[in-house]
PDB file of N, CA and C in Angstrom:
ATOM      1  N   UNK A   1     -46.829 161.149 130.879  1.00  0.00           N
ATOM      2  CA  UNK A   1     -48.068 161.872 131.005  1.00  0.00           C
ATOM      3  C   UNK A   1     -47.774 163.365 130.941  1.00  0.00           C
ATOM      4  N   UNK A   2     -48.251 163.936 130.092  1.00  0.00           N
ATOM      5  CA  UNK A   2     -48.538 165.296 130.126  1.00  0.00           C
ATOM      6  C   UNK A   2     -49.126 166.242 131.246  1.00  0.00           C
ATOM      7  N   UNK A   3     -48.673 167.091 131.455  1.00  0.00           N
ATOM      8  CA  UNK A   3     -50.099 167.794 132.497  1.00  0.00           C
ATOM      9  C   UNK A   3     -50.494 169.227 131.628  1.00  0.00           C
ATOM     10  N   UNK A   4     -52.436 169.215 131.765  1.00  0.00           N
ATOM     11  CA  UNK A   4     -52.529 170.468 131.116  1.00  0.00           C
ATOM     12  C   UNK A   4     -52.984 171.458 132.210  1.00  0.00           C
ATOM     13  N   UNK A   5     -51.583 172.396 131.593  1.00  0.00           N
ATOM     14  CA  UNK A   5     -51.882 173.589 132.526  1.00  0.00           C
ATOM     15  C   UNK A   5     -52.870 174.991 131.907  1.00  0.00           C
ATOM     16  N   UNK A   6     -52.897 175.773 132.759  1.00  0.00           N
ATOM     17  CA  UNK A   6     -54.076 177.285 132.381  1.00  0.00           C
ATOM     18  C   UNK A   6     -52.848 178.061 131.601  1.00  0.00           C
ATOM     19  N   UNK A   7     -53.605 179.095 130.775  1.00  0.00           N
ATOM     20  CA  UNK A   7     -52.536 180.058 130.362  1.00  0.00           C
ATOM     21  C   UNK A   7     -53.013 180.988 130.904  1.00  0.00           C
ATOM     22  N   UNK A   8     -53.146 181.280 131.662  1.00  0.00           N
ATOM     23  CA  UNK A   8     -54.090 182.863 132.045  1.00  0.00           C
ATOM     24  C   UNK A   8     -53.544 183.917 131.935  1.00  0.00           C
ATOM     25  N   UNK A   9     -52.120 183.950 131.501  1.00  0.00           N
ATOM     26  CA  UNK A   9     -51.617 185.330 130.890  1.00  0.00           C
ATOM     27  C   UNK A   9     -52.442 185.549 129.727  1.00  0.00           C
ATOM     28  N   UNK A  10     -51.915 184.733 128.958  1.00  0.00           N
ATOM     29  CA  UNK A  10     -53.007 184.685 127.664  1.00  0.00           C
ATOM     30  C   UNK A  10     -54.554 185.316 127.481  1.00  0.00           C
ATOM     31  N   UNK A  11     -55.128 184.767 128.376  1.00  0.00           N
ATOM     32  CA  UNK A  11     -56.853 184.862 128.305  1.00  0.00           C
ATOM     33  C   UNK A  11     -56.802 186.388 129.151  1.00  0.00           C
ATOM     34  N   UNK A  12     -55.687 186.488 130.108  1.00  0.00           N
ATOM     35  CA  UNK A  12     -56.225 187.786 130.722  1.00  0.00           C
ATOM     36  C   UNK A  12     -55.232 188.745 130.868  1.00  0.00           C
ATOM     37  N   UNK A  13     -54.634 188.691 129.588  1.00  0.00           N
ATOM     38  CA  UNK A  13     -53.386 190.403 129.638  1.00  0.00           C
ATOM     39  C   UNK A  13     -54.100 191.015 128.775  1.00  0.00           C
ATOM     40  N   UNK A  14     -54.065 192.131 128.883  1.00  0.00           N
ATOM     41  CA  UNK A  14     -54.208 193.685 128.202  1.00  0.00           C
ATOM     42  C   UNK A  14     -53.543 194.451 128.017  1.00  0.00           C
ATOM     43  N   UNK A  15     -53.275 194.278 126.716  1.00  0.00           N
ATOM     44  CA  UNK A  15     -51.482 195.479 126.803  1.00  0.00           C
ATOM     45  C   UNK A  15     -52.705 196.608 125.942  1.00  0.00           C
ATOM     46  N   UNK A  16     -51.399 197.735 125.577  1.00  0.00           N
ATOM     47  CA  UNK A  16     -52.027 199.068 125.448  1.00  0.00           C
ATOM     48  C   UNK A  16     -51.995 198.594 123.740  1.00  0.00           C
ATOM     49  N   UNK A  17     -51.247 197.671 123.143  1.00  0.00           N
ATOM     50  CA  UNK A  17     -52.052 197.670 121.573  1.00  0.00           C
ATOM     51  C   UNK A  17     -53.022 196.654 121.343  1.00  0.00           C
ATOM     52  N   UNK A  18     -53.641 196.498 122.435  1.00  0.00           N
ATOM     53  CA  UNK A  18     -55.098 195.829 122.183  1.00  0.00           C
ATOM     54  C   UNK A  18     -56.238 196.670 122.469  1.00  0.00           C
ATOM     55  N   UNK A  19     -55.930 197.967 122.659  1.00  0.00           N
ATOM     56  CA  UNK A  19     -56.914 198.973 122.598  1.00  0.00           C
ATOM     57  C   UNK A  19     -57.499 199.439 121.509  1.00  0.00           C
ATOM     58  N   UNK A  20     -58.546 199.587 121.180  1.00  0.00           N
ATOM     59  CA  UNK A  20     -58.902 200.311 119.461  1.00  0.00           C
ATOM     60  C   UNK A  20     -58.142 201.730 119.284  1.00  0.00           C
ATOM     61  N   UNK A  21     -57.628 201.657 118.403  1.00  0.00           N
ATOM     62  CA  UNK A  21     -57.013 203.362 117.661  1.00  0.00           C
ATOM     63  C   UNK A  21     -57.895 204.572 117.520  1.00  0.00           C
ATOM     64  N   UNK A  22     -57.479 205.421 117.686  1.00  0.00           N
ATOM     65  CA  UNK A  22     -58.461 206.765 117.293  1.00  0.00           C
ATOM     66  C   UNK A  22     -58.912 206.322 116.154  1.00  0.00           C
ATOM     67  N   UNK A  23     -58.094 205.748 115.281  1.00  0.00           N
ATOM     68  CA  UNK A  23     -58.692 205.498 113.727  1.00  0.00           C
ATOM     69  C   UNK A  23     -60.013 204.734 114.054  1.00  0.00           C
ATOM     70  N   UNK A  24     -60.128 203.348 114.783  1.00  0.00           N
ATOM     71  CA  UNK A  24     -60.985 202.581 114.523  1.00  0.00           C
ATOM     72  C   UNK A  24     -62.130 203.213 115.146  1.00  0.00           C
ATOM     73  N   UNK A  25     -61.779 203.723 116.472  1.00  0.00           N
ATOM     74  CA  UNK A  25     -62.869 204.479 117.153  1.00  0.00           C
ATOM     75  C   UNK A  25     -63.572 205.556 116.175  1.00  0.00           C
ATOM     76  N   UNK A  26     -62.696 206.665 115.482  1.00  0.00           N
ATOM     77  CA  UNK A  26     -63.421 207.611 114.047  1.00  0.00           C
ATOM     78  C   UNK A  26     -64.305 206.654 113.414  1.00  0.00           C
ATOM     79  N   UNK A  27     -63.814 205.201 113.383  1.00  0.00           N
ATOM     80  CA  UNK A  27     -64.979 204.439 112.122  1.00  0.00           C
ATOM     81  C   UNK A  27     -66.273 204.137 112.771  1.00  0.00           C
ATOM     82  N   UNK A  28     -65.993 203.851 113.919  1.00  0.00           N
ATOM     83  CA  UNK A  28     -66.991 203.050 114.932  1.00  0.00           C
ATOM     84  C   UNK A  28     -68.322 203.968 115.125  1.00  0.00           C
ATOM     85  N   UNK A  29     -67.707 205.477 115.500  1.00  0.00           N
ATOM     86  CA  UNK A  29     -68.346 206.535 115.504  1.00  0.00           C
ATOM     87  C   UNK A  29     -69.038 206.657 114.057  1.00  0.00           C
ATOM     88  N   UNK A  30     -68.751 207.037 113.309  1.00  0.00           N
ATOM     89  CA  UNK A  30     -69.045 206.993 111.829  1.00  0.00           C
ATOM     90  C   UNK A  30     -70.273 205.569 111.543  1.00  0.00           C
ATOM     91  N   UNK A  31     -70.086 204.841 112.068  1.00  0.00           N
ATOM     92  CA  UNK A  31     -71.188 203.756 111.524  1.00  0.00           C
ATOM     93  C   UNK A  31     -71.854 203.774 112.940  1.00  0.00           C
ATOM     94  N   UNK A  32     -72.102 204.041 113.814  1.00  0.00           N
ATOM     95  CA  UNK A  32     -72.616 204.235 115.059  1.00  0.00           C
ATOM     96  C   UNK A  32     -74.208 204.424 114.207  1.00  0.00           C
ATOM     97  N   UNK A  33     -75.096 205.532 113.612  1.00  0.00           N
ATOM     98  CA  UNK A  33     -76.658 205.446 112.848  1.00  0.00           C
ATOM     99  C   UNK A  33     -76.871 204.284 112.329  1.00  0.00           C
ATOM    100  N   UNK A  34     -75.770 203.486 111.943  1.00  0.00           N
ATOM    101  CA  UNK A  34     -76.413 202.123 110.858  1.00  0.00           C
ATOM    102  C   UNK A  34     -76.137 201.326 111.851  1.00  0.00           C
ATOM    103  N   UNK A  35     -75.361 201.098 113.180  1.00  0.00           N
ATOM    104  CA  UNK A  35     -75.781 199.898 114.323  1.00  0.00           C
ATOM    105  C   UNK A  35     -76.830 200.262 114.793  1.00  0.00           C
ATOM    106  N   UNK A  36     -77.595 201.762 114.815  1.00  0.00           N
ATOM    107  CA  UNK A  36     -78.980 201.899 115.706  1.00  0.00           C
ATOM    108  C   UNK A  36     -79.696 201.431 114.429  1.00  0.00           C
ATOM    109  N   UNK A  37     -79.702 202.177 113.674  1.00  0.00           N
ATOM    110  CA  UNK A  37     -81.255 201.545 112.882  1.00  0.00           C
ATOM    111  C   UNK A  37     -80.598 199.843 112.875  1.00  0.00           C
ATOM    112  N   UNK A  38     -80.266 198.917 112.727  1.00  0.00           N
ATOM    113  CA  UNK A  38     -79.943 197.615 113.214  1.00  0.00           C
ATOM    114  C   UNK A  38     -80.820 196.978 114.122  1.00  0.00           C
ATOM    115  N   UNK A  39     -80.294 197.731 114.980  1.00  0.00           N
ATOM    116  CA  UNK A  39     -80.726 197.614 116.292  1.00  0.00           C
ATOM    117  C   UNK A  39     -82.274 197.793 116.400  1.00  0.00           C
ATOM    118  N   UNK A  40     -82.794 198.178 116.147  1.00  0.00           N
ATOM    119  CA  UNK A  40     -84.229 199.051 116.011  1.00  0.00           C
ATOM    120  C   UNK A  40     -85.090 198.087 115.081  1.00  0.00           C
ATOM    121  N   UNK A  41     -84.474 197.785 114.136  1.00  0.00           N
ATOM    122  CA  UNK A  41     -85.232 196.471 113.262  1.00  0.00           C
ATOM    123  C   UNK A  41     -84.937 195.030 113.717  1.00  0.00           C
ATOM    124  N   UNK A  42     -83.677 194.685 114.464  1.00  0.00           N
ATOM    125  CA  UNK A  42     -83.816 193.449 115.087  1.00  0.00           C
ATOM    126  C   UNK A  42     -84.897 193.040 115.955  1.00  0.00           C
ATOM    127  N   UNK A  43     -84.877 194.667 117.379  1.00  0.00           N
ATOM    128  CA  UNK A  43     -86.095 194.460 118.046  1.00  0.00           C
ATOM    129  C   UNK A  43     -87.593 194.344 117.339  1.00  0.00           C
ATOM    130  N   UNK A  44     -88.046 195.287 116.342  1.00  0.00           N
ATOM    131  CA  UNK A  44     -89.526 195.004 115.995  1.00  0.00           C
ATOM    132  C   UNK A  44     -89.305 193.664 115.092  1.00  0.00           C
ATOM    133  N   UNK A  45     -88.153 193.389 114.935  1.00  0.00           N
ATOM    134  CA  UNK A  45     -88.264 191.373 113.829  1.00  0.00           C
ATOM    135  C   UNK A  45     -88.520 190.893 115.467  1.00  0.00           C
ATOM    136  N   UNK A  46     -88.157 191.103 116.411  1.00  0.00           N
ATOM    137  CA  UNK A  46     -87.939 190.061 118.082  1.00  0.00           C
ATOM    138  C   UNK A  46     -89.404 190.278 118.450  1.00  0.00           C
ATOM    139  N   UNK A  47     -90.136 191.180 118.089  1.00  0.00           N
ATOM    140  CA  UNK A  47     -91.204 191.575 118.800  1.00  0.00           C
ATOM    141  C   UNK A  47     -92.362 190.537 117.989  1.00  0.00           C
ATOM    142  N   UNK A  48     -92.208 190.279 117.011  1.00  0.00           N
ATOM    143  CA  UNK A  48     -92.930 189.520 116.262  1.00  0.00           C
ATOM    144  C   UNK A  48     -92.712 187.952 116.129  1.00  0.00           C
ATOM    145  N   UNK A  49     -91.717 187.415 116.726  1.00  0.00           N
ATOM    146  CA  UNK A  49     -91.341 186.125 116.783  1.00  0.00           C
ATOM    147  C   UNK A  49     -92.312 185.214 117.728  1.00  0.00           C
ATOM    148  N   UNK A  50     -93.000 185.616 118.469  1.00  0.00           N
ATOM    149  CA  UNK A  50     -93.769 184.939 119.486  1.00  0.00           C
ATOM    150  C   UNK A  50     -95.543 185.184 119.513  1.00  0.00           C
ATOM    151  N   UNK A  51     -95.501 186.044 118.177  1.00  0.00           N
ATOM    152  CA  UNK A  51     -97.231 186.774 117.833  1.00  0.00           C
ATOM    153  C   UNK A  51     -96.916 186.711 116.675  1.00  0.00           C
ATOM    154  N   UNK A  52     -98.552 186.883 116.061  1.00  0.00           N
ATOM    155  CA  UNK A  52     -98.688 186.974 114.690  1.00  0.00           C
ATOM    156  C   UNK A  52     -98.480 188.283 115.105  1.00  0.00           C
ATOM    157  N   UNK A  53     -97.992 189.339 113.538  1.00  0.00           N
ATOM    158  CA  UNK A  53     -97.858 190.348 113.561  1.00  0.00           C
ATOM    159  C   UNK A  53     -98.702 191.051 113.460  1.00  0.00           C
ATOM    160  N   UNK A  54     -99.137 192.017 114.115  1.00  0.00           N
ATOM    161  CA  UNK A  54    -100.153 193.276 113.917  1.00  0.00           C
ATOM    162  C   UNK A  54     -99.982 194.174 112.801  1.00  0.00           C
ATOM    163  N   UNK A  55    -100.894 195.059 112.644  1.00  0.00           N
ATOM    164  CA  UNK A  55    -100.663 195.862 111.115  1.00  0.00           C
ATOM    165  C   UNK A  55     -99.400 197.081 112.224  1.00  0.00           C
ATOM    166  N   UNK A  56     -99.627 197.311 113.176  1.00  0.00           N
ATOM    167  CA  UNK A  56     -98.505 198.363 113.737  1.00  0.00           C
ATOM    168  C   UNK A  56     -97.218 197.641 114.018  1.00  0.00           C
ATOM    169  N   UNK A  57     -97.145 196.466 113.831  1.00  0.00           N
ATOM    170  CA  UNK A  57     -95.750 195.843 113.594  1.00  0.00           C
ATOM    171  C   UNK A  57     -95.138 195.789 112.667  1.00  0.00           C
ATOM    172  N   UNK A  58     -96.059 195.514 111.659  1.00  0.00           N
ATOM    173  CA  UNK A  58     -95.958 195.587 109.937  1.00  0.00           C
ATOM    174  C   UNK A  58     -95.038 196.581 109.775  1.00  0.00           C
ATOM    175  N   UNK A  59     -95.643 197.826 110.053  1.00  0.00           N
ATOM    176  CA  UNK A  59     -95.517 199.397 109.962  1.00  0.00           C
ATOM    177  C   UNK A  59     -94.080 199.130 110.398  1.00  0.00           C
ATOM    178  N   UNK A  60     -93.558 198.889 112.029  1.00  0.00           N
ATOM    179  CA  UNK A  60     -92.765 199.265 112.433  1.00  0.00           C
ATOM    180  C   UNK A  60     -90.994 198.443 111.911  1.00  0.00           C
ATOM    181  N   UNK A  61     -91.820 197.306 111.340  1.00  0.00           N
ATOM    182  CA  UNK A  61     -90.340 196.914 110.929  1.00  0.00           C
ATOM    183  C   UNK A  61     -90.178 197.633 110.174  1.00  0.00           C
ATOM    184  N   UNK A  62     -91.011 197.715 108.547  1.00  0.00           N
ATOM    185  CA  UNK A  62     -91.219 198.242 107.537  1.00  0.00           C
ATOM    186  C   UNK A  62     -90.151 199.500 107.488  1.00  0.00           C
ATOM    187  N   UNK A  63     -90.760 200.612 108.576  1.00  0.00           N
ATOM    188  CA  UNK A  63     -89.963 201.854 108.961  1.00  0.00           C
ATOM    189  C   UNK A  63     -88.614 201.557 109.239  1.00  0.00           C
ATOM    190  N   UNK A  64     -88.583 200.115 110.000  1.00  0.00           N
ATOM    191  CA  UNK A  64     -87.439 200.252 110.537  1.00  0.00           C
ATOM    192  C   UNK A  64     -86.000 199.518 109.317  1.00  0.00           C
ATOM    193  N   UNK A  65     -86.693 198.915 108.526  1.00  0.00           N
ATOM    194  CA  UNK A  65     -86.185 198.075 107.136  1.00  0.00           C
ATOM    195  C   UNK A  65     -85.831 199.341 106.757  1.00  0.00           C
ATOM    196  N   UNK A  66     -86.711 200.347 106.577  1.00  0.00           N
ATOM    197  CA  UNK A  66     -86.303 201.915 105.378  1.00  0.00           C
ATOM    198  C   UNK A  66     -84.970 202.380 106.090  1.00  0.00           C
ATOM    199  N   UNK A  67     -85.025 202.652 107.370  1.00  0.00           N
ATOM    200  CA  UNK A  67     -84.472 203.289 108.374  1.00  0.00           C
ATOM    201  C   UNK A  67     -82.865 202.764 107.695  1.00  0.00           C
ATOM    202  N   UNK A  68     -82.848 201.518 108.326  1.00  0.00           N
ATOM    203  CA  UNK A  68     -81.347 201.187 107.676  1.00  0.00           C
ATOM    204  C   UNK A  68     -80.496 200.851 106.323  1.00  0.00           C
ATOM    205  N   UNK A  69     -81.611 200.772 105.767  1.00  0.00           N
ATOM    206  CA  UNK A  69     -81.410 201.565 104.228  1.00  0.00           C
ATOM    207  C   UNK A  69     -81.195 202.408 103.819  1.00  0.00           C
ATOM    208  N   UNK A  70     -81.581 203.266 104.369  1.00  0.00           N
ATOM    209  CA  UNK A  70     -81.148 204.863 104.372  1.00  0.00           C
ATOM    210  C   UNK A  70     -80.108 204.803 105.012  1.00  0.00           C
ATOM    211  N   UNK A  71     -79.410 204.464 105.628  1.00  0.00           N
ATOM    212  CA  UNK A  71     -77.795 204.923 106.793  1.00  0.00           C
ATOM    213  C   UNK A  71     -76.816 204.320 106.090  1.00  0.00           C
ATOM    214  N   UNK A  72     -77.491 202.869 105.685  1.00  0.00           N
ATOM    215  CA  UNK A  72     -76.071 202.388 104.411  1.00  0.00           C
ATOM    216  C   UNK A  72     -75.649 202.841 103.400  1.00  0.00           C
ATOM    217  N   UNK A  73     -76.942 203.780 102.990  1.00  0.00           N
ATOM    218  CA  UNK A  73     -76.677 204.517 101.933  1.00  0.00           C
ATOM    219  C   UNK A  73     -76.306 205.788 102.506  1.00  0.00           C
ATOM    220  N   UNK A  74     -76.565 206.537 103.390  1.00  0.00           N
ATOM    221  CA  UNK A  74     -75.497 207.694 103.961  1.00  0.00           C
ATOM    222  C   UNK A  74     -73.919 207.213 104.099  1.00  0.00           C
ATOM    223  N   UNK A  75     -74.095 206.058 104.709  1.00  0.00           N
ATOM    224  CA  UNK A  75     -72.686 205.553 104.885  1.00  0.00           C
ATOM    225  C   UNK A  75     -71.565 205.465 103.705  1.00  0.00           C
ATOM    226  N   UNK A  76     -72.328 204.445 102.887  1.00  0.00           N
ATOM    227  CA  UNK A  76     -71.590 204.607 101.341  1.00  0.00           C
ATOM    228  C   UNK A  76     -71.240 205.716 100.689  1.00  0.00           C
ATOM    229  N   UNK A  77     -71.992 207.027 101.112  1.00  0.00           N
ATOM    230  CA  UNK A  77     -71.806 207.942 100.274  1.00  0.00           C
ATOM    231  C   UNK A  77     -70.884 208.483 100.953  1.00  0.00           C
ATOM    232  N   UNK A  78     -70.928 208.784 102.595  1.00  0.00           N
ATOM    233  CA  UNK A  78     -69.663 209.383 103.451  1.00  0.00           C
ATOM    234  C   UNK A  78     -68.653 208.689 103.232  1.00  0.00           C
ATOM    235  N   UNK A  79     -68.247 207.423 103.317  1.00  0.00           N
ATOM    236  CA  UNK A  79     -66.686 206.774 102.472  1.00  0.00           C
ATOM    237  C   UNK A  79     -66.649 207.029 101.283  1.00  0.00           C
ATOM    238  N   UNK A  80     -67.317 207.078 100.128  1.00  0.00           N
ATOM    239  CA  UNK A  80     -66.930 207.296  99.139  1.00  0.00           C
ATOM    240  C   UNK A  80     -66.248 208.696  99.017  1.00  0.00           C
ATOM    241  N   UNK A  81     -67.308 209.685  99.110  1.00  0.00           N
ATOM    242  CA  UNK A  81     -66.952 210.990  99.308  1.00  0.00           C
ATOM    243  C   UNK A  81     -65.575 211.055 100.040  1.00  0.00           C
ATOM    244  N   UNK A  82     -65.320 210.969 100.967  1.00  0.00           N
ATOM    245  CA  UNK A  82     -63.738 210.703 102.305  1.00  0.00           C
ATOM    246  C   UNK A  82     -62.733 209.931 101.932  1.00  0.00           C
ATOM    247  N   UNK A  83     -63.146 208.998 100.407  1.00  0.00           N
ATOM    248  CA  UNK A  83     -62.089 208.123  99.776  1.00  0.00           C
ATOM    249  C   UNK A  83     -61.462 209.162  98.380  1.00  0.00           C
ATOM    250  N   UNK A  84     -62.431 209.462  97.649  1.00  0.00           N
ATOM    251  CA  UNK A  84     -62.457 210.435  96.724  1.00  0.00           C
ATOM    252  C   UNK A  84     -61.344 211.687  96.644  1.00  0.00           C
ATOM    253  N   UNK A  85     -60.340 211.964  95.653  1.00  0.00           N
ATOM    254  CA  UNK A  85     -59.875 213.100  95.865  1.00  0.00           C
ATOM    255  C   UNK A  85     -60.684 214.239  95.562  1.00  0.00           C
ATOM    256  N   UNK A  86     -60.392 215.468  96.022  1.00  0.00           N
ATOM    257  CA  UNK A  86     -60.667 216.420  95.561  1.00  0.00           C
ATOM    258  C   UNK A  86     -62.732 216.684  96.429  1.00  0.00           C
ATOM    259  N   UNK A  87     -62.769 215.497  96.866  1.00  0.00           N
ATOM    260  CA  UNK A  87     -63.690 215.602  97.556  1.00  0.00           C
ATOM    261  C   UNK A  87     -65.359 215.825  96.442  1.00  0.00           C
ATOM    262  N   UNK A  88     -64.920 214.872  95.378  1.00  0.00           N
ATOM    263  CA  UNK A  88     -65.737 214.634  94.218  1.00  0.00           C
ATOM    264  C   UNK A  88     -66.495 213.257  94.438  1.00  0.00           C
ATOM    265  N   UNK A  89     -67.770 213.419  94.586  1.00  0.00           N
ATOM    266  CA  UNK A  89     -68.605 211.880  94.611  1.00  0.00           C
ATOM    267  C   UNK A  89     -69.036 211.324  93.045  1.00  0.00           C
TER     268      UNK A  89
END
């Protein structure tokens, strides 16, 4: 018979390279506008799941659909631009 034991080192160590890098944190920061507008259109899609939608719900996803359309496309253009030599888009 086997016995199964816990690993709880496993599930609960934290060494210092399981921390995010300045690098990842710079990215995190950097896409930080396109998790809010996200965020902002999940809630008015949540707000509408339990009602028919109103014309000011309409509106507000709508805005909020543009919203993160616009940041992916800021986004794309800030990596491209930051990938780019010479700093040519």
């Amino acid at each position: 018979m086997e016995h199964i034991v816990t690993v709880q080192d496993a599930v609960t160590a934290f060494a210092d390279f399981m921390e995010p890098t300045d690098a990842e944190l710079d990215a995190i920061e950097q896409e930080m506008p396109l998790i809010l507008a996200e965020v902002d259109l999940l809630d008015a899609q949540i707000i509408t799941l339990d009602r028919t939608p109103t014309e000011l719900d309409t509106r507000r996803t709508r805005r909020a659909l543009a919203r993160v359309l616009a940041e992916r496309v800021a986004l794309a253009n800030r990596s491209t631009a930051a990938s780019l030599p010479g700093g040519a888009a």
